[in-house]
Protein backbone atom coordinates (compact mmCIF):
# COMPACT_ATOMS: atom_id res chain seq x y z
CA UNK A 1 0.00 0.00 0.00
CA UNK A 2 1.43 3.11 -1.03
CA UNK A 3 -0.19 5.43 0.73
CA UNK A 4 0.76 3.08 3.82
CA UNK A 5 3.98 5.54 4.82
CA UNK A 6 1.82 8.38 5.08
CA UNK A 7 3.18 10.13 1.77
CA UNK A 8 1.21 13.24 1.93
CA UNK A 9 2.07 16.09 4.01
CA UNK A 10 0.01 19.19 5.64
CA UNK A 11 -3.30 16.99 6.77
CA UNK A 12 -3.08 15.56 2.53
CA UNK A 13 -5.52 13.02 1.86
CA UNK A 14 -3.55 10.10 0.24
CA UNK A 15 -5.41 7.75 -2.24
CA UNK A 16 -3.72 4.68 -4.18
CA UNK A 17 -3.78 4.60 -8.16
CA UNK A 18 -4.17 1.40 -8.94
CA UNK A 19 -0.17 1.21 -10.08
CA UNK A 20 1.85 1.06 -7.15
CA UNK A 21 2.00 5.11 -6.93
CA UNK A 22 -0.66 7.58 -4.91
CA UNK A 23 -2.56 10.56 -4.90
CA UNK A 24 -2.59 13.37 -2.51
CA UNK A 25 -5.84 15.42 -2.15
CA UNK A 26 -4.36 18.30 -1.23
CA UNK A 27 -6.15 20.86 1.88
CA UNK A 28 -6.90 24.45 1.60
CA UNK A 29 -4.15 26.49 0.99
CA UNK A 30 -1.72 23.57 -0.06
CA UNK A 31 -1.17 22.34 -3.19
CA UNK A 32 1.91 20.14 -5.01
CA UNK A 33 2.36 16.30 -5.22
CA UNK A 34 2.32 15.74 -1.65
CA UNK A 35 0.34 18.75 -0.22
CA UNK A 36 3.96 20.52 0.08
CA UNK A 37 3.58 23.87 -0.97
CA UNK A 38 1.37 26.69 0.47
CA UNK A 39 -0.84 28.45 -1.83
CA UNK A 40 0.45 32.09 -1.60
CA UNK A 41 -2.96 34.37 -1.91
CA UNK A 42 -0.81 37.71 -2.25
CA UNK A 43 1.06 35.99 -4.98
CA UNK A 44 -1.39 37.61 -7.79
CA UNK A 45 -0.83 41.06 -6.10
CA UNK A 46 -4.48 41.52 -5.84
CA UNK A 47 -4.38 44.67 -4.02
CA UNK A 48 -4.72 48.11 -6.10
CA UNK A 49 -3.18 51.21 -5.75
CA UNK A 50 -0.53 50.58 -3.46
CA UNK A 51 -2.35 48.45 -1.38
CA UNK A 52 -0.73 46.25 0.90
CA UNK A 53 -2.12 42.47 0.73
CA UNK A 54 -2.03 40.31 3.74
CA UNK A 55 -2.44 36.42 3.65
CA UNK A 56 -5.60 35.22 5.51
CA UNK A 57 -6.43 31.43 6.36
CA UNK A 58 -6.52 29.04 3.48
CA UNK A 59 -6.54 31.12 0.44
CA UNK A 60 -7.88 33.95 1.68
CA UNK A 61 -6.44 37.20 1.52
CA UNK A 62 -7.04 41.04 3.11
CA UNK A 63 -6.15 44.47 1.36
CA UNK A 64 -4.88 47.16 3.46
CA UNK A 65 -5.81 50.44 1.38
CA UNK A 66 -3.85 53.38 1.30
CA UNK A 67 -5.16 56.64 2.12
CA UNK A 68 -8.36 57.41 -0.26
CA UNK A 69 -9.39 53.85 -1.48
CA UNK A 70 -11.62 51.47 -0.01
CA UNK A 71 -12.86 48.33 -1.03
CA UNK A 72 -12.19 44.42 -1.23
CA UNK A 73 -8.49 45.25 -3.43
CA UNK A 74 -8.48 49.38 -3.06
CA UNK A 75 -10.43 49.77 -6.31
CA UNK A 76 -12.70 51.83 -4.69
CA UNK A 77 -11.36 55.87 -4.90
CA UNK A 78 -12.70 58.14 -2.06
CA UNK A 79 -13.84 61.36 -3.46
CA UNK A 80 -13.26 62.73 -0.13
CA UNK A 81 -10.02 61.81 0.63
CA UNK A 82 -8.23 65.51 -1.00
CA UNK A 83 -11.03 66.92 1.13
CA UNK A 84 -12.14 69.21 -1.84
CA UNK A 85 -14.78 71.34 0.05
CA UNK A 86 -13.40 74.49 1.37
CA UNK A 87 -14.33 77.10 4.38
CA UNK A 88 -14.69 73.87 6.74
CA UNK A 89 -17.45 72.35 4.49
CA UNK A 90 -17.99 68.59 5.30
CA UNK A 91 -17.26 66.33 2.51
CA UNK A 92 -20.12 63.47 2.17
CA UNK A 93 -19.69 60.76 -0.56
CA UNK A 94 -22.38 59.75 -2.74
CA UNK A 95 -23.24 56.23 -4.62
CA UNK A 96 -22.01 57.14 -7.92
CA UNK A 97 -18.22 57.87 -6.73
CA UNK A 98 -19.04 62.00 -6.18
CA UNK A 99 -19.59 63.92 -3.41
CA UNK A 100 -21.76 66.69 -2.20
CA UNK A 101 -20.57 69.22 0.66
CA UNK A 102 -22.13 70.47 3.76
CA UNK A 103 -21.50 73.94 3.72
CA UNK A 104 -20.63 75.74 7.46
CA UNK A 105 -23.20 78.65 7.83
CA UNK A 106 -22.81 81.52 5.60
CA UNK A 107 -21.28 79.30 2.86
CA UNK A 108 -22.88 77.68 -0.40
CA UNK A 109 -21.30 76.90 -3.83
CA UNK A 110 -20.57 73.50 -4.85
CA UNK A 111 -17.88 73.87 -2.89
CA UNK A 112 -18.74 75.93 -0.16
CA UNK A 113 -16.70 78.26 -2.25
CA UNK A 114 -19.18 81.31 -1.84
């Protein structure tokens, strides 16, 4: 029995193939032909703009965004983030990637620039 030496490695389930050789059904995040390797998920650089990837458990992965993105792999650009309303307006995102400001009293514009 091949798989009688415990060929696989990293919790690798080991199955005979009928020829004298084995198998290894490899675990989340291993991989290779006896569960050896570790899946890297930063490998792909999946974070954007700078972002700084971070492996999780198994395959899983987390983006740390830099200053003005958000989102899943820093895709997502804050509007807000070059704080573009003046005179102390308050910058407020919106769902279609603008912004609208909330103008201090005796402001208005766009902008709060009047």
């Amino acid at each position: 029995d091949p798989c009688a030496v415990n060929a696989c490695l990293n919790g690798g389930q080991c199955m005979p193939n009928g020829i004298g050789g084995f198998t290894c059904i490899c675990p989340n995040p291993y991989t290779g032909q006896r569960c050896e390797d570790r899946i890297d998920p930063c490998a792909s650089q999946p974070c954007r703009n700078g972002g700084t990837c971070r492996p999780g458990n198994g395959n899983s992965y987390q983006c740390i965004c830099p200053l003005g993105y958000s989102g899943s792999d820093c895709s997502t650009r804050d509007p807000c983030a070059d704080n573009p309303c003046l005179n102390g307006g308050a910058c407020v995102p919106n769902a279609f990637g603008g912004f609208t400001c909330q103008c201090q009293p005796g402001f208005s514009g766009q902008r709060c620039e009047d």
